[in-house]
Protein backbone atom coordinates (compact mmCIF):
# COMPACT_ATOMS: atom_id res chain seq x y z
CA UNK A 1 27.69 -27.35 9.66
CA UNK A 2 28.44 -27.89 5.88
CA UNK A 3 26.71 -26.11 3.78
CA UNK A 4 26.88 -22.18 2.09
CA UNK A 5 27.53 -18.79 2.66
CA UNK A 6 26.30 -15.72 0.62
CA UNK A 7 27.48 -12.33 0.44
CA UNK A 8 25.62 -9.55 -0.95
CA UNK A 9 27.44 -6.33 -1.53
CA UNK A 10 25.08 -3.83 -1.35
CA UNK A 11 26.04 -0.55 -0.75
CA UNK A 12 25.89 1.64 -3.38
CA UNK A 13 24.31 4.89 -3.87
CA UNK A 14 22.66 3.75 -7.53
CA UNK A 15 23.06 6.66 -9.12
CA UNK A 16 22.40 5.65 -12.48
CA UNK A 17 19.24 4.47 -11.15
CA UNK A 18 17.81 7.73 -10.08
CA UNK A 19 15.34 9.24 -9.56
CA UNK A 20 14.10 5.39 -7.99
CA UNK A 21 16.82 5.51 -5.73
CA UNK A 22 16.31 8.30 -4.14
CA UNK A 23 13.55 6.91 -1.96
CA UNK A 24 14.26 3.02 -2.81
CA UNK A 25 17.62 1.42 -2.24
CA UNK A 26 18.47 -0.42 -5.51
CA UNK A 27 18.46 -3.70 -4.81
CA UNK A 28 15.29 -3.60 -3.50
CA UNK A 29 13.72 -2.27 -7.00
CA UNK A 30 10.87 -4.42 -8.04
CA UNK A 31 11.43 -7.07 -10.77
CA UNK A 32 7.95 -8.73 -11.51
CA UNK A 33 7.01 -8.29 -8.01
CA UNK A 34 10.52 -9.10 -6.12
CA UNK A 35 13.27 -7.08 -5.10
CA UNK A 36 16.52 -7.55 -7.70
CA UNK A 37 18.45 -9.17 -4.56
CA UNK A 38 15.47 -11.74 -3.45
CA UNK A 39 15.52 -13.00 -7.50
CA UNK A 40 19.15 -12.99 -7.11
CA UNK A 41 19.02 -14.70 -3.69
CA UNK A 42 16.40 -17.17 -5.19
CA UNK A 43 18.64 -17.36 -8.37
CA UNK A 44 21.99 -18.43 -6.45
CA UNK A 45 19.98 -21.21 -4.44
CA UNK A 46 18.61 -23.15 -7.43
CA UNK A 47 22.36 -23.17 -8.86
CA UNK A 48 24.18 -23.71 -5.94
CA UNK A 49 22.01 -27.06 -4.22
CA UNK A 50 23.24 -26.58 -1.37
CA UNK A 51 22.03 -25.45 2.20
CA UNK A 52 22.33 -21.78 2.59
CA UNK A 53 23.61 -21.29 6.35
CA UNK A 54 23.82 -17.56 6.54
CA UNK A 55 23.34 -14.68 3.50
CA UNK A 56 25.18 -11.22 4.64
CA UNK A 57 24.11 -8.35 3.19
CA UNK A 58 26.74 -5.36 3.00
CA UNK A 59 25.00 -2.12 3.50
CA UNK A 60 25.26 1.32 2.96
CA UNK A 61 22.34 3.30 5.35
CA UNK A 62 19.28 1.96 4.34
CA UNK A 63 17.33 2.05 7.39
CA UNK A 64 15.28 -0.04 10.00
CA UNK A 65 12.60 -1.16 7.24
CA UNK A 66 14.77 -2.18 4.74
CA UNK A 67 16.84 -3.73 7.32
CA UNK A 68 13.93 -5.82 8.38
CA UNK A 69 12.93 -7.21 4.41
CA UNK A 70 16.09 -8.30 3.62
CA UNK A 71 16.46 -10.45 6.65
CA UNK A 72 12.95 -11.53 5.74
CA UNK A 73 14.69 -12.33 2.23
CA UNK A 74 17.29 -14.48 3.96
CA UNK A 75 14.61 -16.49 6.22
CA UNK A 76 12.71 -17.23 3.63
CA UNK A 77 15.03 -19.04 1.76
CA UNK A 78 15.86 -21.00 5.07
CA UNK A 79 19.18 -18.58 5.72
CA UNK A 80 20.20 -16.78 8.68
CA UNK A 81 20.09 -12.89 7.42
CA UNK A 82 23.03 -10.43 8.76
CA UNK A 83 22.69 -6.78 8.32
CA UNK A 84 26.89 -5.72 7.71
CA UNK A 85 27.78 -2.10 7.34
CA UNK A 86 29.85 -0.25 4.52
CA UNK A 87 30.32 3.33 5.92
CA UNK A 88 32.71 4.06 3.49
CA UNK A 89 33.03 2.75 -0.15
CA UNK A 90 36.72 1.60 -0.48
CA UNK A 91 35.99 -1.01 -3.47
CA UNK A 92 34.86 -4.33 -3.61
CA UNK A 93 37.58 -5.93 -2.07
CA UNK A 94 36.83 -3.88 0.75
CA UNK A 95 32.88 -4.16 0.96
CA UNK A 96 33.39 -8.17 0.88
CA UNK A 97 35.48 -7.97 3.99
CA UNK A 98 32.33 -5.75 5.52
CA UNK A 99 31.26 -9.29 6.38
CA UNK A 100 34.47 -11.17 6.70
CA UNK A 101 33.35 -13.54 9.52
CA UNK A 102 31.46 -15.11 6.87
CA UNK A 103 34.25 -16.17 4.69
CA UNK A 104 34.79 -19.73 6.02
CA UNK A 105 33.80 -22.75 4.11
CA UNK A 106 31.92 -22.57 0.47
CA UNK A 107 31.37 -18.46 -0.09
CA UNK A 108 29.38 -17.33 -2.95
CA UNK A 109 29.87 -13.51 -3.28
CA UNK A 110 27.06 -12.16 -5.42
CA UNK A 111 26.96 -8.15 -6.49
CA UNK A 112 22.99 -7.31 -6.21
CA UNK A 113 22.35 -5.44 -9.49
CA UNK A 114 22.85 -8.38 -11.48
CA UNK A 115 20.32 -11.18 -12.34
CA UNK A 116 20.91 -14.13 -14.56
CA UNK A 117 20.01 -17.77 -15.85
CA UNK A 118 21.99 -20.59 -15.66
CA UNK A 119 21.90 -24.31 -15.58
CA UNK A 120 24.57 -25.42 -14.51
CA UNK A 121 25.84 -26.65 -10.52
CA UNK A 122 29.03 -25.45 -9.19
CA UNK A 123 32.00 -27.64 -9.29
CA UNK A 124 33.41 -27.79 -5.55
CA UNK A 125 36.53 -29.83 -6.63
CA UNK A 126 37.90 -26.37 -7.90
CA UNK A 127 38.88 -23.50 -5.68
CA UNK A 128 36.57 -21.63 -7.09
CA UNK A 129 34.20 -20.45 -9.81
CA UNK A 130 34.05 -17.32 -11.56
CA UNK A 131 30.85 -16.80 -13.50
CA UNK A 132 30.78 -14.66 -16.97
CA UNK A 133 28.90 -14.45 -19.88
CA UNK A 134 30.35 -13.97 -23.52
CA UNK A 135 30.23 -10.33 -24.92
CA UNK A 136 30.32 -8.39 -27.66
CA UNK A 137 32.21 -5.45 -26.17
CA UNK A 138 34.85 -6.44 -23.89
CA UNK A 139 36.45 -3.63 -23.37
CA UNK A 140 33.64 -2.19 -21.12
CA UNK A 141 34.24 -4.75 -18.42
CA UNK A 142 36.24 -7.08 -16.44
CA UNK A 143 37.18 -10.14 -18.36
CA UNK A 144 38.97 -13.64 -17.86
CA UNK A 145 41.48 -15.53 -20.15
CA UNK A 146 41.31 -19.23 -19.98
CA UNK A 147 44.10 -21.96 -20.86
CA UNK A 148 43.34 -25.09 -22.70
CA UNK A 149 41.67 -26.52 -19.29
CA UNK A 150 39.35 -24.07 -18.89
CA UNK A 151 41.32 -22.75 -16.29
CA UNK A 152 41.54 -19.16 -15.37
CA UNK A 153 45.12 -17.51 -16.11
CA UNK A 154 44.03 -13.98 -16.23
CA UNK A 155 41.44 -11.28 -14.74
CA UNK A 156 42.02 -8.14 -17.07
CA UNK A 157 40.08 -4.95 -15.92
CA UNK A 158 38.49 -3.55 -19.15
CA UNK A 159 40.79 -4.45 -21.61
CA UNK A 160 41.48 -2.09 -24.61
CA UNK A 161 43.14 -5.16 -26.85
CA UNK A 162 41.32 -8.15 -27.06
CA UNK A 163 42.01 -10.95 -24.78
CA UNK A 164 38.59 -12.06 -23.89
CA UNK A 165 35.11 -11.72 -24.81
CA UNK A 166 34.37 -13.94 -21.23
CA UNK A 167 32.99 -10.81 -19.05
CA UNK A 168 33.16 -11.29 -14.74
CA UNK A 169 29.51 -10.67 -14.38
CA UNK A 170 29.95 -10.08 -10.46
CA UNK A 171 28.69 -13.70 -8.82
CA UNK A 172 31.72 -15.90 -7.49
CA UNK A 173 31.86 -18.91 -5.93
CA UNK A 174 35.25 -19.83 -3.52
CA UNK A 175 35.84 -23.35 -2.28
CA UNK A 176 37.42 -21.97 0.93
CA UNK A 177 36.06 -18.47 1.67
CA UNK A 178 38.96 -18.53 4.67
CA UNK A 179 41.83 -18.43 1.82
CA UNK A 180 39.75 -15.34 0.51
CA UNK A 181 39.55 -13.67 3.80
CA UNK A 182 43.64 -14.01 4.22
CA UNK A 183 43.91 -12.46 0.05
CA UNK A 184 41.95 -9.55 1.22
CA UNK A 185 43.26 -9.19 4.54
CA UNK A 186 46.95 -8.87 3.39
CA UNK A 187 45.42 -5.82 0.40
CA UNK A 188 44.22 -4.16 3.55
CA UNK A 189 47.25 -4.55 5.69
CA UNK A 190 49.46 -3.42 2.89
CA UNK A 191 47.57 -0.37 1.56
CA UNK A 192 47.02 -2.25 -2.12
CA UNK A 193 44.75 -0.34 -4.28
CA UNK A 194 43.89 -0.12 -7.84
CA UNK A 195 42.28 3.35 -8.88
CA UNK A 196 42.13 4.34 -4.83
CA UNK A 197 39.59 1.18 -4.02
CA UNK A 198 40.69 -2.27 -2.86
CA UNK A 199 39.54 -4.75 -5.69
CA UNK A 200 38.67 -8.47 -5.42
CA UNK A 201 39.89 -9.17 -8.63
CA UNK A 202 43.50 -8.35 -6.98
CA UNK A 203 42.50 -10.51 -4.17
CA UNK A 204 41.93 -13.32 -6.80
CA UNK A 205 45.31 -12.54 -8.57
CA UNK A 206 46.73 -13.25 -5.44
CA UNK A 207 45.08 -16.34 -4.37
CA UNK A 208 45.83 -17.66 -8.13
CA UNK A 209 49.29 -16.68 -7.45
CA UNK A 210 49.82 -18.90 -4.96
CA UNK A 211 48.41 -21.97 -6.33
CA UNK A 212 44.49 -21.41 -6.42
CA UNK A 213 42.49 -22.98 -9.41
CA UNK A 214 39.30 -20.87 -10.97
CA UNK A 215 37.21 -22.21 -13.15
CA UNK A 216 34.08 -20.58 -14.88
CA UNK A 217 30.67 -21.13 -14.87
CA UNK A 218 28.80 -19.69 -17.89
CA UNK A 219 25.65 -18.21 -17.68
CA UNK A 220 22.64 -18.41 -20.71
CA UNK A 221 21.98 -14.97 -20.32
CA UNK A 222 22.99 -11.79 -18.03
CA UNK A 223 20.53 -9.02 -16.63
CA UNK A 224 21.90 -6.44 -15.80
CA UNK A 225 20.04 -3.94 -13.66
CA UNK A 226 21.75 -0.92 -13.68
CA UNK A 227 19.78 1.97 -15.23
CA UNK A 228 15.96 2.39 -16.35
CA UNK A 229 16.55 0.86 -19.71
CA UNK A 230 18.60 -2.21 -18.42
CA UNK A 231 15.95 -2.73 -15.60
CA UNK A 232 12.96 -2.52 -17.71
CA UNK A 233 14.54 -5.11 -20.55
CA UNK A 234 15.83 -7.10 -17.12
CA UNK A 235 11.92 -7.34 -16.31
CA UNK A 236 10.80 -8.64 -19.85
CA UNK A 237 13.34 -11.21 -19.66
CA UNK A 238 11.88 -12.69 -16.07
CA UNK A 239 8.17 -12.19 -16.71
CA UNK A 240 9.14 -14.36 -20.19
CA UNK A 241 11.43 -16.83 -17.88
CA UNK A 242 8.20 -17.12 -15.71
CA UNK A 243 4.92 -16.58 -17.96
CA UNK A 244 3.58 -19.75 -16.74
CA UNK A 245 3.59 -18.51 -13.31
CA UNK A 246 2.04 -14.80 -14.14
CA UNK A 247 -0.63 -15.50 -16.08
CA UNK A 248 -3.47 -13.69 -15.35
CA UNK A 249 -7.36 -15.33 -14.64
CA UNK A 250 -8.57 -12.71 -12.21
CA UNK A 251 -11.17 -10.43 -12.98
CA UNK A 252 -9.61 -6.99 -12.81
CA UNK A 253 -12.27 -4.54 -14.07
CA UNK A 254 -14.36 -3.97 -17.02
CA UNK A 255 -12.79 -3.40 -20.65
CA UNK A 256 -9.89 -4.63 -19.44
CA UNK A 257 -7.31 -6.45 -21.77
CA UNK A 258 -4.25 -8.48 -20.53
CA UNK A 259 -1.79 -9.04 -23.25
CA UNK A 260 0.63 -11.90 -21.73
CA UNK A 261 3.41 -12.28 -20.60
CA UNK A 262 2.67 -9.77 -17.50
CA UNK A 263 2.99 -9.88 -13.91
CA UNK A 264 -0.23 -8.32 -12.38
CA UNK A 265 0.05 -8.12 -8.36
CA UNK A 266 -2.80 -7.96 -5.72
CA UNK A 267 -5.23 -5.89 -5.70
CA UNK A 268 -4.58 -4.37 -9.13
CA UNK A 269 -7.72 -2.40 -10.58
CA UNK A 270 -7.51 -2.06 -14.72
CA UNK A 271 -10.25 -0.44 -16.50
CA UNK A 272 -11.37 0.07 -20.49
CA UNK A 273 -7.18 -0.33 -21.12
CA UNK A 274 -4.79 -2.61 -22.44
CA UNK A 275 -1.65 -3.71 -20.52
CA UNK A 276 1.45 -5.81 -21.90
CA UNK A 277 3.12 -7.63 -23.19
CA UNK A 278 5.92 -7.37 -20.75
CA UNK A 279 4.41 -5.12 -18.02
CA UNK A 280 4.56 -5.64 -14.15
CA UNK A 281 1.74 -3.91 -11.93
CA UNK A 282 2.33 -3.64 -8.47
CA UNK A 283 -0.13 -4.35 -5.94
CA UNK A 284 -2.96 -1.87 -5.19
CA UNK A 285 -2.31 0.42 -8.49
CA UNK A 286 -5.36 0.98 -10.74
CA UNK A 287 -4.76 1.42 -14.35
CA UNK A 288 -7.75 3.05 -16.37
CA UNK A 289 -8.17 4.47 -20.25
CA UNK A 290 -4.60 3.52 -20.81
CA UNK A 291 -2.40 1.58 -22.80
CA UNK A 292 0.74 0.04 -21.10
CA UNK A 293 3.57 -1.96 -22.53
CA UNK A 294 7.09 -3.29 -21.83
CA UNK A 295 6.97 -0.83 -18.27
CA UNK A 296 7.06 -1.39 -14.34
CA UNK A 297 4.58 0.30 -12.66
CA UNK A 298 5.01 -0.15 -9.02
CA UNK A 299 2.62 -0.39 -5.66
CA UNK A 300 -0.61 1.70 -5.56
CA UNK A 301 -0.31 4.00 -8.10
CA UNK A 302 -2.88 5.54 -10.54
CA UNK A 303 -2.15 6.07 -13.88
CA UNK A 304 -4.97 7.44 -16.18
CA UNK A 305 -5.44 8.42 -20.00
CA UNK A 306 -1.76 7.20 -20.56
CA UNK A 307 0.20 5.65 -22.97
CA UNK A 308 3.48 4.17 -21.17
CA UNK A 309 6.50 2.15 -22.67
CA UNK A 310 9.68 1.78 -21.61
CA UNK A 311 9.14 2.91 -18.47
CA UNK A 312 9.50 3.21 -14.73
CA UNK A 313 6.81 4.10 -12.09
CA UNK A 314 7.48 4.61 -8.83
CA UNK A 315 5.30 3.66 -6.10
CA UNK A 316 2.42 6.11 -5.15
CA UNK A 317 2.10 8.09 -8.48
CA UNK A 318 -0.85 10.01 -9.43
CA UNK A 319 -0.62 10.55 -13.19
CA UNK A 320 -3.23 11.52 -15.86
CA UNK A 321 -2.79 11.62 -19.61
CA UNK A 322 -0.06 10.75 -22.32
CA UNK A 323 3.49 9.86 -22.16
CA UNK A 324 5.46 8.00 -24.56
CA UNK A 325 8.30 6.70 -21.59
CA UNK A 326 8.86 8.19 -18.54
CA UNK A 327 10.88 7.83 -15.32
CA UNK A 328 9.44 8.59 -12.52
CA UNK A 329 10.08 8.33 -9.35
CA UNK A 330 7.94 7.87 -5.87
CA UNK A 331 4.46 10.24 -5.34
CA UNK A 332 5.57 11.66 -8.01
CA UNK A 333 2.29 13.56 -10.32
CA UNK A 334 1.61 15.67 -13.26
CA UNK A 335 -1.87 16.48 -11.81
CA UNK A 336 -1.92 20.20 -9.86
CA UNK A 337 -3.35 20.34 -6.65
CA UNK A 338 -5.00 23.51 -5.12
């Protein structure tokens, strides 16, 4: 059956995204009121056109219920969802071959702390597209230097001379994900690493070795979700992208005042406060005598006399009175109990 496979790699601890991660894998982190990897599911369909056959997610141990929503993820965009196990992190190279029976046909690898906007459709005359976004600091990431075709000639890993300001953002699409599987096959057989971890960027040295043609794709703009900060600024950019959706007509509670863009989920109680611009509420919290901007506040908490910005609520906190940005992560409180 023609059509497209995805591959989520998944499996990382997200350290730099504690204390959320701790009780929340990552990539299931709210972003206006979806996980990171549904909006980057959702993301790679609308680019892509295509008929998504089967989306396998690489895992670390995430559990039953997590299990279950992100093969709820994958049927709801009309996929078959797969559930593939990384017990041990060996690289990327490695953690794309976690689901290797999935690397036939037209393979879009996708890394799931990444969200972006793009308008362009892949080019399937190419072996394969590489997308990246144009940065001011090069040197922090993995780059790509193009010849006068647009053609790929190089992948340099953090490059301390400039070569490129084109940065590998972590979404790639292959023409013929079986060529892939034989790249990374042969790093495993022969024991290649790079910094004790089997990379798919050597993969892709090897494929372009041997003939294979990359090509980018260039996004408009590159959210990045890994670390409070990032995610926060990654959730003003999608509650602008989608104001027209989120706009708020309910009647949530007396003195309350909506200052849009926001993203305001079910059930959401706000009283005598003032929330946005650029806040998401998750449903069943209650908001009262506060003022909240540019934050995530996640399901059913209660947050009272506070002033929040820049910041991250986990789901089920109790909190009362001010805070200029916190962090905080699940049932977490500042409230003593007897």
């Amino acid at each position: 059956m023609k059509g497209i496979n995805i591959i989520v790699p998944m499996a990382g601890m997200g350290k730099r995204m504690r204390p959320h991660t701790l009780t929340t894998a990552k990539p299931l982190i709210p972003i206006a009121g979806k996980p990171i990897v549904e909006r980057l599911c959702r993301d790679i369909a609308k680019v892509c056109k295509s008929k998504i056959n089967n989306i396998a997610f690489v895992t670390g141990e995430f559990g039953e219920a997590v299990e279950k929503n992100l093969l709820n993820i994958a049927h709801s965009l009309g996929a078959q969802g797969h559930i593939c196990p990384q017990v041990e992190a060996l690289g990327t190279g490695h953690a794309v071959m976690c689901a290797k029976e999935f690397l036939e046909g037209e393979v879009i690898v996708a890394f799931a702390d990444t969200l972006f906007k793009a308008d362009f459709e892949l080019d399937s005359s190419s072996d394969g597209t590489i997308w990246v976004h144009k940065v001011s600091n090069p040197e922090s990431f993995g780059v790509v230097k193009l010849d006068e075709s647009n053609t790929i000639t190089d992948f340099i890993e953090k490059p301390q001379t400039f070569v490129s300001d084109l940065a590998i953002i972590g979404i790639y699409h292959f023409t013929h994900g079986d060529k892939l599987r034989v790249a990374l096959q042969y790093l495993l057989d022969n024991d290649i690493k790079e910094k004790g971890e089997y990379q798919l960027t050597n993969a892709l040295e090897n494929l372009k070795a041997n003939g294979a043609k990359f090509k980018t794709g260039a996004v408009q703009e590159w959210l990045d979700c890994g670390n409070k900060n990032a995610t926060v600024y990654t959730n003003q950019r999608v509650i602008e992208h989608n104001a027209a959706d989120f706009k708020t007509t309910r009647n949530l509670g007396e003195g309350c005042q909506i200052i849009e863009p926001c993203y305001i989920g079910d059930d959401v109680t706000i009283v005598n406060s003032t929330v946005g611009p650029h806040v998401s509420v998750g449903n069943g919290s209650k908001i009262t005598n506060s003022k909240i901007t540019n934050s995530i506040i996640m399901d059913a908490c209660q947050i009272e006399n506070a002033t929040f910005h820049n910041s991250m609520i986990g789901n089920h906190v109790i909190w009362d009175g001010e805070a200029a940005e916190l962090s905080i992560s699940d049932y977490s409180t500042n409230i003593a109990t007897v």
